[in-house]
N, C-alpha and C. Protein backbone atom coordinates (compact mmCIF):
# COMPACT_ATOMS: atom_id res chain seq x y z
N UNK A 1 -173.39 17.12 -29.47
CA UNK A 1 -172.22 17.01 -30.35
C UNK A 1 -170.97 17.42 -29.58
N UNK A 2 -170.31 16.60 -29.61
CA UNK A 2 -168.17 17.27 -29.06
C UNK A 2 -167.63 17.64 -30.06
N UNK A 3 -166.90 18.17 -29.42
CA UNK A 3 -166.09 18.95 -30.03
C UNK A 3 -164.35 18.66 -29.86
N UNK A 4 -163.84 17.83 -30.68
CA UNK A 4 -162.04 17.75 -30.34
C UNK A 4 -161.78 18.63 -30.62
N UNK A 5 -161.04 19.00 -29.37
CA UNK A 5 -160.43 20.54 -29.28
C UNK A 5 -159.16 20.21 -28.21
N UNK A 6 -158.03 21.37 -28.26
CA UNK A 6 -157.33 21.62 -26.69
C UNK A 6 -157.88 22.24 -26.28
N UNK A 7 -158.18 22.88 -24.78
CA UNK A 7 -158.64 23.75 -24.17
C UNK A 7 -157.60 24.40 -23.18
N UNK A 8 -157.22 25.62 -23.80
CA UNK A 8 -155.71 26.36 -23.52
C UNK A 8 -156.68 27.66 -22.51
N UNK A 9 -157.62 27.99 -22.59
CA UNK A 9 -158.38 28.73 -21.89
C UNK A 9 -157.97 29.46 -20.74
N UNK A 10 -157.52 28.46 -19.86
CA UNK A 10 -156.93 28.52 -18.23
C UNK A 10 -155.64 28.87 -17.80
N UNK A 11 -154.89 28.64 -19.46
CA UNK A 11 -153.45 28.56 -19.74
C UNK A 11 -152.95 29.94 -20.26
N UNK A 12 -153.93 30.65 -20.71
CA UNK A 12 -153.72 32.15 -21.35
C UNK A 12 -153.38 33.27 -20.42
N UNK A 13 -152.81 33.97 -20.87
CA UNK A 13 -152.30 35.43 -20.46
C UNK A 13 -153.53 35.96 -20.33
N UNK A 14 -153.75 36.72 -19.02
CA UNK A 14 -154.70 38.19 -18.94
C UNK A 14 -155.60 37.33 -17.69
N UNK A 15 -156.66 38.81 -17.33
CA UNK A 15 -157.28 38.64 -15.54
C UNK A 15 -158.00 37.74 -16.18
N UNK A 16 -158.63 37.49 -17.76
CA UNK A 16 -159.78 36.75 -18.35
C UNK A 16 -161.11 37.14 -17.08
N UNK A 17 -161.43 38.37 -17.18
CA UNK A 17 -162.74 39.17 -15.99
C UNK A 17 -163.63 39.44 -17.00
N UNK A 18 -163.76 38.40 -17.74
CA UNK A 18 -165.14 39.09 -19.09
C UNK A 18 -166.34 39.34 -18.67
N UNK A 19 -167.17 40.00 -18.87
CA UNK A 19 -168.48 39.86 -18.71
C UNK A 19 -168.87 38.86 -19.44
N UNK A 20 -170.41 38.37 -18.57
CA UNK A 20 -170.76 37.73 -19.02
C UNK A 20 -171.95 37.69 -19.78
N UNK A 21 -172.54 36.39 -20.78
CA UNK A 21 -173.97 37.15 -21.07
C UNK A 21 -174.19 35.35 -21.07
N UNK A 22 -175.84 35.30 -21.69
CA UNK A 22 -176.47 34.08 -21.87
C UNK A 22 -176.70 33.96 -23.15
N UNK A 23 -176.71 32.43 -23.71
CA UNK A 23 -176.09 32.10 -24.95
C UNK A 23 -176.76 32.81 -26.22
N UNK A 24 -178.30 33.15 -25.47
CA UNK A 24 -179.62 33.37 -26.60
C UNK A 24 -178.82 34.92 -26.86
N UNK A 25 -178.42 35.78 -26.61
CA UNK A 25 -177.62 36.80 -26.65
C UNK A 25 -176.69 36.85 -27.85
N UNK A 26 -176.03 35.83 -28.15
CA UNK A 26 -175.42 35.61 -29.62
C UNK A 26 -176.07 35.58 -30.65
N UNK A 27 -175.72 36.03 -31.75
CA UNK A 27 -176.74 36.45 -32.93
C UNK A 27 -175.52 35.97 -34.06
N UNK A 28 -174.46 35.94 -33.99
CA UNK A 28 -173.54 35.62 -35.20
C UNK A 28 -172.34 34.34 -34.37
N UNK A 29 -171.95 33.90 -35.11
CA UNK A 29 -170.86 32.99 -35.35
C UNK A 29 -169.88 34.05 -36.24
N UNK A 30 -168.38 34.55 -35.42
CA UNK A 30 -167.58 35.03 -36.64
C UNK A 30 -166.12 34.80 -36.71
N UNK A 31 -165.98 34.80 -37.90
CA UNK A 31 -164.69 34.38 -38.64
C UNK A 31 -163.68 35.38 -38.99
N UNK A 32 -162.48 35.34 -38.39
CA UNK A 32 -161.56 35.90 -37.96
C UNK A 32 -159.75 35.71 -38.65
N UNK A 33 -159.28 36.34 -39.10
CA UNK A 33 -157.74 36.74 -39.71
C UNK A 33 -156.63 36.68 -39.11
N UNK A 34 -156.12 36.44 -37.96
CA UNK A 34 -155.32 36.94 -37.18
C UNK A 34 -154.27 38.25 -38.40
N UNK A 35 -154.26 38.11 -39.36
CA UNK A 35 -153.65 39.20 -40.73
C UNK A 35 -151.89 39.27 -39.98
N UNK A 36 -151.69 38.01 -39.58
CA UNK A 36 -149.83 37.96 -39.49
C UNK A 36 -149.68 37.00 -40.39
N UNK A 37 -147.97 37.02 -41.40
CA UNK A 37 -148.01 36.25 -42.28
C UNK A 37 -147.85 34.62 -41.92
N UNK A 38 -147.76 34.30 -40.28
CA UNK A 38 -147.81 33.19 -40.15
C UNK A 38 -149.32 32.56 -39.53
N UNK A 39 -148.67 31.48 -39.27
CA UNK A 39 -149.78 30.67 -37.65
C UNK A 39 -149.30 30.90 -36.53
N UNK A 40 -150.15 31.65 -35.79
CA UNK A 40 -149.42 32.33 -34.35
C UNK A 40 -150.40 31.43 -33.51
N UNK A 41 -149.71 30.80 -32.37
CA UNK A 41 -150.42 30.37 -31.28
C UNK A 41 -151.66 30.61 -30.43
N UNK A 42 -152.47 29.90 -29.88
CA UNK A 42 -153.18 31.12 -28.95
C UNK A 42 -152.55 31.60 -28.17
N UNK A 43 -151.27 31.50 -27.82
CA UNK A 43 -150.75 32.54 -26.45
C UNK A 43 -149.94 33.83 -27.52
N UNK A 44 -149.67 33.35 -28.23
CA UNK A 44 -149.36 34.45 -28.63
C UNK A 44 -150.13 35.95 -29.24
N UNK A 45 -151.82 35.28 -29.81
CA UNK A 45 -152.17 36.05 -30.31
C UNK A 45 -152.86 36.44 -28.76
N UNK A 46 -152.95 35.78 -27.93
CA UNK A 46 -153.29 36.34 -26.23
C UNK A 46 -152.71 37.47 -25.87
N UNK A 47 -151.17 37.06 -25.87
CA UNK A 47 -149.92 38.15 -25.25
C UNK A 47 -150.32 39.07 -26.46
N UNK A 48 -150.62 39.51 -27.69
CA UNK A 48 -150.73 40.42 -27.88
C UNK A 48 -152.04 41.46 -27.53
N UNK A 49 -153.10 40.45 -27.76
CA UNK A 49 -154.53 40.69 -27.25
C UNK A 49 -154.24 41.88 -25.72
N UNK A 50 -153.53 41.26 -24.79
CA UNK A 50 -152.88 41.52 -23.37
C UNK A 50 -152.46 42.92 -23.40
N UNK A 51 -150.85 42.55 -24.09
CA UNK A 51 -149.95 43.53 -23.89
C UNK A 51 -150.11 44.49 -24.90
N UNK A 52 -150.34 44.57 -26.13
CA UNK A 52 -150.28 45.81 -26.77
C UNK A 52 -151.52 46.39 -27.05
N UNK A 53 -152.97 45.70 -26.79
CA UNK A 53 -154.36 46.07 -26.97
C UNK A 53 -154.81 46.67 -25.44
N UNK A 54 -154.26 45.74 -24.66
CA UNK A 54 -154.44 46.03 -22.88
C UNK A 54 -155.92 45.50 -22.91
N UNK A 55 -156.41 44.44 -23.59
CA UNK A 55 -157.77 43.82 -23.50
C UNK A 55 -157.50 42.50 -21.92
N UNK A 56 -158.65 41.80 -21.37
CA UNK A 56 -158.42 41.11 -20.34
C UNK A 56 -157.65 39.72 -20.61
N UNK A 57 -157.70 39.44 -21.97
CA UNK A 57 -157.41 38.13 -22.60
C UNK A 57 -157.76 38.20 -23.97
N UNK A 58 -157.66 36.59 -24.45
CA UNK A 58 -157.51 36.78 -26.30
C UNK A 58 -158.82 37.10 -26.48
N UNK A 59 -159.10 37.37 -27.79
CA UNK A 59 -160.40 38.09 -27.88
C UNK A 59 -161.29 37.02 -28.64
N UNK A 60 -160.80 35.90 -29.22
CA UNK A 60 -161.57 34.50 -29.46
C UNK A 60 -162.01 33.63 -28.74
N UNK A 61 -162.73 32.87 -28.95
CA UNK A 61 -163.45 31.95 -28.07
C UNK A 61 -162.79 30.36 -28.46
N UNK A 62 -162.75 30.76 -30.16
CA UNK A 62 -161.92 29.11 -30.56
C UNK A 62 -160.68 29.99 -31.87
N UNK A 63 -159.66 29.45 -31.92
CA UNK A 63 -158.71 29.19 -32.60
C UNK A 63 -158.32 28.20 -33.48
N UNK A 64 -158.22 28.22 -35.27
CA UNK A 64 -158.00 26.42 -35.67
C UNK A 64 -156.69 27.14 -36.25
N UNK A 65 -155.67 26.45 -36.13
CA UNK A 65 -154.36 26.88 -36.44
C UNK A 65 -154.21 26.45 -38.43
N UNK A 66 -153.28 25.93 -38.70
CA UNK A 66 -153.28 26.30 -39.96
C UNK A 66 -153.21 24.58 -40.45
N UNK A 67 -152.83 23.91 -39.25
CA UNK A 67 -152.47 22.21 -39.42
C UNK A 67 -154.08 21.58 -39.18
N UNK A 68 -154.87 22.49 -38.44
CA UNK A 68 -156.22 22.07 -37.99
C UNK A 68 -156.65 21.90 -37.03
N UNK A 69 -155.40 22.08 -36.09
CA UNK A 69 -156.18 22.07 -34.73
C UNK A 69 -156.97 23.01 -34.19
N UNK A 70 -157.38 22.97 -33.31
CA UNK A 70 -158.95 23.47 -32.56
C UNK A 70 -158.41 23.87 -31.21
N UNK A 71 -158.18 25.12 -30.82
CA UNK A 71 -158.49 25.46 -29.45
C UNK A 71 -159.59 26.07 -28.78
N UNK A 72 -159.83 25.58 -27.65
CA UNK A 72 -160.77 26.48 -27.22
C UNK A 72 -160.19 27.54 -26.21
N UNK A 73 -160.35 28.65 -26.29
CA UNK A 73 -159.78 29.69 -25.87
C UNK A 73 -160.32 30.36 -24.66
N UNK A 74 -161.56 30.23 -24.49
CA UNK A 74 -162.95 31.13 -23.83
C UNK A 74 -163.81 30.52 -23.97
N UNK A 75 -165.01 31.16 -23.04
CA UNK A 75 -166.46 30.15 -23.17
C UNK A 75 -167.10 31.27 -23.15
N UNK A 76 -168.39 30.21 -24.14
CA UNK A 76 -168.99 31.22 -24.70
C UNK A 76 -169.98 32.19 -24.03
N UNK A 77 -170.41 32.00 -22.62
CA UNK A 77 -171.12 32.83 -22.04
C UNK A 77 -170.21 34.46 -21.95
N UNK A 78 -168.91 34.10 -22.21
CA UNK A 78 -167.96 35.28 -22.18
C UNK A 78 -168.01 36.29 -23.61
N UNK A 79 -168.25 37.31 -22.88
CA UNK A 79 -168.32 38.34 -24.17
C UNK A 79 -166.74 39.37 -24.53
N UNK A 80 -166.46 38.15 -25.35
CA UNK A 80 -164.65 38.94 -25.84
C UNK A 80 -164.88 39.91 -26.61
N UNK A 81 -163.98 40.14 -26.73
CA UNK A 81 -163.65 41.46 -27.70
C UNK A 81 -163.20 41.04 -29.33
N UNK A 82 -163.81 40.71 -30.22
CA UNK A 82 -163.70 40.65 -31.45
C UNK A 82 -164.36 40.88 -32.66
N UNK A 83 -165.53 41.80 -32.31
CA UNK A 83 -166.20 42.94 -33.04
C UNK A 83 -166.87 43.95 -32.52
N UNK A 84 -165.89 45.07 -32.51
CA UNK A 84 -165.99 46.57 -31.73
C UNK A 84 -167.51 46.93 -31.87
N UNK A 85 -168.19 46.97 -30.90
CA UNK A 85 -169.23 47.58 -30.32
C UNK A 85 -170.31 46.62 -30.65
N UNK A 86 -169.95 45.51 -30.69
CA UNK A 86 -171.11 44.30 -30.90
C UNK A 86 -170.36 43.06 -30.13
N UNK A 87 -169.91 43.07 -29.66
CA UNK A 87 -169.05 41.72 -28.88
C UNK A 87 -169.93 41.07 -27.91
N UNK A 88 -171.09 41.63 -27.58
CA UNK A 88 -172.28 40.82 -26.72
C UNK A 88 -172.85 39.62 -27.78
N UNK A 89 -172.96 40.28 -28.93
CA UNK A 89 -173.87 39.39 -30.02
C UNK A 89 -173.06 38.60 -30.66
N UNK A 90 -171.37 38.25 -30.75
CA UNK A 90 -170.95 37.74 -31.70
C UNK A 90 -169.43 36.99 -30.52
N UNK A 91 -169.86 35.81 -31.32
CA UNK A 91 -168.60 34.65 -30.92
C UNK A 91 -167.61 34.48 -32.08
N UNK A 92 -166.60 34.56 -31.80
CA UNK A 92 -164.99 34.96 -32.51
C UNK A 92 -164.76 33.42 -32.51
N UNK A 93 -164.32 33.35 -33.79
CA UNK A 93 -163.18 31.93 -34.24
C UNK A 93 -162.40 32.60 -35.12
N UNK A 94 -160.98 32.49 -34.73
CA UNK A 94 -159.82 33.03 -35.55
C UNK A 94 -159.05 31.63 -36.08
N UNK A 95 -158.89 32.10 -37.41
CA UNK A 95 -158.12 31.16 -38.05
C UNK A 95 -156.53 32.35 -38.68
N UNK A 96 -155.64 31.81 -37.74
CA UNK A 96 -154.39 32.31 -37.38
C UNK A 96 -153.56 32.59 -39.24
N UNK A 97 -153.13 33.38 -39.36
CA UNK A 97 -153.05 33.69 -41.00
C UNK A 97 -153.66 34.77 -41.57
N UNK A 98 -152.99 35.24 -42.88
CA UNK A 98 -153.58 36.10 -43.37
C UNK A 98 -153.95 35.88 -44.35
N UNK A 99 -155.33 35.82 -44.76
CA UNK A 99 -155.94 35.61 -46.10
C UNK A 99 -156.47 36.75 -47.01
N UNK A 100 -155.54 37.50 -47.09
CA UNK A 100 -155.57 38.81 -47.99
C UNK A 100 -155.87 38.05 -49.33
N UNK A 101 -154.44 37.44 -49.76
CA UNK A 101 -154.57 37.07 -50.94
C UNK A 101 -154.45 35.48 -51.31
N UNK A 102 -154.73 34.96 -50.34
CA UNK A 102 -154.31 33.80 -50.67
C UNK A 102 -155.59 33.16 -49.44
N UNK A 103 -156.29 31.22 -49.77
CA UNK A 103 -156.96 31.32 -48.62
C UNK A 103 -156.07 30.15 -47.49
N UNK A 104 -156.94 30.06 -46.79
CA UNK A 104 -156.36 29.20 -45.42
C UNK A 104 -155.94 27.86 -45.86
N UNK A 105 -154.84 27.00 -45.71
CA UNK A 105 -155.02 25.71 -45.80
C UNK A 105 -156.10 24.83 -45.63
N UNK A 106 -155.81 23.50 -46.54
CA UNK A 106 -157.60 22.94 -46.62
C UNK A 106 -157.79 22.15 -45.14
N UNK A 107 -156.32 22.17 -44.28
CA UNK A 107 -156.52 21.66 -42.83
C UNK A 107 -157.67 22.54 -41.81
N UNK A 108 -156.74 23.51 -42.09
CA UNK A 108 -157.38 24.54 -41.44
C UNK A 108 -159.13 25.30 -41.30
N UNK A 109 -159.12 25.02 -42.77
CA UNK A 109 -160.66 25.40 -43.21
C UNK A 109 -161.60 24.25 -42.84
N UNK A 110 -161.29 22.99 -42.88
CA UNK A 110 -161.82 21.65 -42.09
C UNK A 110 -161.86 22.04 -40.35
N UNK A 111 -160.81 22.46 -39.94
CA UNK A 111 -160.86 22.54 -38.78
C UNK A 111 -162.30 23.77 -38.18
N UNK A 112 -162.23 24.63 -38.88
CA UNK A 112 -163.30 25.86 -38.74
C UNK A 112 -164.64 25.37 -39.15
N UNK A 113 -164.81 24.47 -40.05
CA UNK A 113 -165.82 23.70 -40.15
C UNK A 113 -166.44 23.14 -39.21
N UNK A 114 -165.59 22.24 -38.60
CA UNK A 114 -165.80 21.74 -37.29
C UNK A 114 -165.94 22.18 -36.26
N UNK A 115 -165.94 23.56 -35.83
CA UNK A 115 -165.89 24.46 -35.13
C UNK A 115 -167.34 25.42 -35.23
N UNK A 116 -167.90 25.48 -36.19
CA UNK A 116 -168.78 25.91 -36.91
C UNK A 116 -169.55 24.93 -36.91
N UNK A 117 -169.61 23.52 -36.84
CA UNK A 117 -170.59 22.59 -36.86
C UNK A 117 -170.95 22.47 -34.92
N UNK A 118 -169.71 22.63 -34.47
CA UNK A 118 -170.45 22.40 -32.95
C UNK A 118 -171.07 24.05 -32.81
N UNK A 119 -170.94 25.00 -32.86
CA UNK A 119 -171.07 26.25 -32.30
C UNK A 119 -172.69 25.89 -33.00
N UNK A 120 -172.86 25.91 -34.41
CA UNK A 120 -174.35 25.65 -34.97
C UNK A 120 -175.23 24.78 -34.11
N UNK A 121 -174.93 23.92 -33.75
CA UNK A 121 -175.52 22.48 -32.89
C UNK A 121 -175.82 23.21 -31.18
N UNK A 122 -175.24 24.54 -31.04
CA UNK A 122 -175.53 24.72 -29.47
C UNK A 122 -175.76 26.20 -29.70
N UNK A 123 -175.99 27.13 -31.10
CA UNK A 123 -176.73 28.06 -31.44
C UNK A 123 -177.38 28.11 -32.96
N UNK A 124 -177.99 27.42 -32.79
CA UNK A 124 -178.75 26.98 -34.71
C UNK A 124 -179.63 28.18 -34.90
N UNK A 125 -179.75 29.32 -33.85
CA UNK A 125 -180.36 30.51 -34.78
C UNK A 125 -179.20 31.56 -34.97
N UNK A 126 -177.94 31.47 -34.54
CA UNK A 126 -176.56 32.21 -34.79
C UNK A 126 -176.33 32.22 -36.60
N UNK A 127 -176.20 33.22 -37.15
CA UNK A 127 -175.63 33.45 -38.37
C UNK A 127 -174.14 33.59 -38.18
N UNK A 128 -173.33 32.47 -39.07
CA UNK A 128 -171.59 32.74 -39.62
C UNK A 128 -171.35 33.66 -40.43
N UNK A 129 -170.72 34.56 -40.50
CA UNK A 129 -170.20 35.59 -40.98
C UNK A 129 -168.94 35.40 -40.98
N UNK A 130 -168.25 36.67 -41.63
CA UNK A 130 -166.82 36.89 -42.18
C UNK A 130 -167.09 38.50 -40.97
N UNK A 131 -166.25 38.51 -40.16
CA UNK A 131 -165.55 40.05 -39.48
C UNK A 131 -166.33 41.66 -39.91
N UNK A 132 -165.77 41.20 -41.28
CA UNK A 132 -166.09 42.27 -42.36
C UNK A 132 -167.45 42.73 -42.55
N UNK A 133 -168.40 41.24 -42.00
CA UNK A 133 -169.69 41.70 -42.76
C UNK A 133 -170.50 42.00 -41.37
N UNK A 134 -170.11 41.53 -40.65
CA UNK A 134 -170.96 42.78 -39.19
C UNK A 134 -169.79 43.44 -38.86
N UNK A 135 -169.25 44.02 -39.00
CA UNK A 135 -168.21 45.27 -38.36
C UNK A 135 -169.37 46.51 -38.67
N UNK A 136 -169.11 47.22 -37.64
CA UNK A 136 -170.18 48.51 -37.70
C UNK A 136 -168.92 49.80 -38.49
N UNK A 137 -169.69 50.42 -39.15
CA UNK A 137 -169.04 51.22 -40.20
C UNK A 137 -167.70 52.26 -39.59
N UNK A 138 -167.94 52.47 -38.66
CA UNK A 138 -166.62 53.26 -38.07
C UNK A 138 -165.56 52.34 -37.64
N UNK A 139 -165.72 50.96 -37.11
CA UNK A 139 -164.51 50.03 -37.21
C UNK A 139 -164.38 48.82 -38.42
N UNK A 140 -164.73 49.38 -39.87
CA UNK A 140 -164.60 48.77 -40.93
C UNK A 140 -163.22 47.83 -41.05
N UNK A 141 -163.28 46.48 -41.58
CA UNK A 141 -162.35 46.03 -41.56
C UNK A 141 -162.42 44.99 -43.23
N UNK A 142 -161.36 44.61 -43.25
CA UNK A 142 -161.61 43.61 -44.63
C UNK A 142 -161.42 42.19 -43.87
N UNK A 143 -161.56 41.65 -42.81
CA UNK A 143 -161.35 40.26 -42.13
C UNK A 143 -162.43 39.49 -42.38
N UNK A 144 -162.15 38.67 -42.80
CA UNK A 144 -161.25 37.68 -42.43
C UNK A 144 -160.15 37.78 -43.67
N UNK A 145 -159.95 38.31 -44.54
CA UNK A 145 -159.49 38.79 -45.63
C UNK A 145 -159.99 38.70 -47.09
N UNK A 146 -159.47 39.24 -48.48
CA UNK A 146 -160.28 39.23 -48.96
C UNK A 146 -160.60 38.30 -49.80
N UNK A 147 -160.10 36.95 -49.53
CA UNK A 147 -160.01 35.78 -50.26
C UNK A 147 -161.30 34.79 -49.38
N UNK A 148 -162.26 35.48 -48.24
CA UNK A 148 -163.26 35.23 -47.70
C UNK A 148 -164.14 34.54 -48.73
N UNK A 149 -164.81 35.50 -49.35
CA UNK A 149 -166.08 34.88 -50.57
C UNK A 149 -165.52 33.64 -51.16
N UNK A 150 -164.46 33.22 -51.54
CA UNK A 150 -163.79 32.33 -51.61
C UNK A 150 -164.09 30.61 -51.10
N UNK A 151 -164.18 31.18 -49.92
CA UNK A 151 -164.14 29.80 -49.11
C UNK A 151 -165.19 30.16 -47.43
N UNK A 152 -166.32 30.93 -48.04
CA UNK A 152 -167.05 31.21 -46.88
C UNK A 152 -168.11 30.24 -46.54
N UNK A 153 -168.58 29.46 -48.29
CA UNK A 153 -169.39 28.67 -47.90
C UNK A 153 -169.45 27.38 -47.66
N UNK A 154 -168.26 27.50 -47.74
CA UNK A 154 -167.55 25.81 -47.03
C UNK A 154 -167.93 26.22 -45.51
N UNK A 155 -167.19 26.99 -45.14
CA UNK A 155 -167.09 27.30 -43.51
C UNK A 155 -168.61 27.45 -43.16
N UNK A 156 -169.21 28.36 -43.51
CA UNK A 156 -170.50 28.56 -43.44
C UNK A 156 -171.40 27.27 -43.52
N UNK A 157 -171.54 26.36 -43.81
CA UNK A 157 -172.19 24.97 -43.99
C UNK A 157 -173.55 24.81 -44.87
């Protein structure tokens, strides 16, 4: 299965020196908030990833912006940073927005679909999750926000 995507990867801020792991190593597919009130770029949510976290690069692997597009950010043998003290087991897709109270555009949620249909097709024993529901209890979070249950099982397939 392909995947239409950009692939901004090469184009991002930071050394991008991830460790690495092998794919059977992933155990979740997860779904991600960026929690700014807009759609922020991948370089931007990079440069922050960078400069104010001091991480190597963005901490997603794919990005669907709010119109629907698809970046790919990272590959997945790379173990980013987007769930504190489990980031070996779990691949990050951020959908740029905050869905506190409100959910993602229906572009957007198509786009994560699609994103979620290739990631399934090249890890079909990976479970999709919401942030929130593997975060280990000392870095508790409400992400992807709390309008998740909402629209998880669309994304979820």
């Amino acid at each position: 299965m392909m995947l239409k995507c950009l692939d901004v990867a090469a184009i991002l801020p930071g050394a991008n020196n991830w460790q690495k792991r092998v794919l059977e190593e992933i155990k979740y597919i997860v779904i991600h908030h960026s929690a700014a009130a807009r759609d922020s770029s991948p370089q931007e949510i990079a440069n922050y990833h960078v400069t104010s976290l001091g991480w190597p690069g963005i901490g997603y692997t794919y990005v669907v912006s709010q119109t629907g597009q698809i970046y790919r950010t990272g590959d997945l043998t790379e173990v980013r940073y987007n769930v504190a003290g489990r980031n070996r087991e779990c691949v990050g897709v951020c959908l740029p927005g905050d869905w506190t109270a409100q959910q993602p555009p229906l572009a957007q949620i198509a786009g994560a679909v699609k994103v979620v249909g290739y990631l399934k097709a090249r890890l079909p024993w990976a479970r999709v999750v919401g942030h929130r529901d593997v975060a280990l209890p000392e870095y508790a979070t409400s992400c992807p926000g709390d309008t998740w249950p909402d629209w998880a099982v669309e994304v979820q397939g």
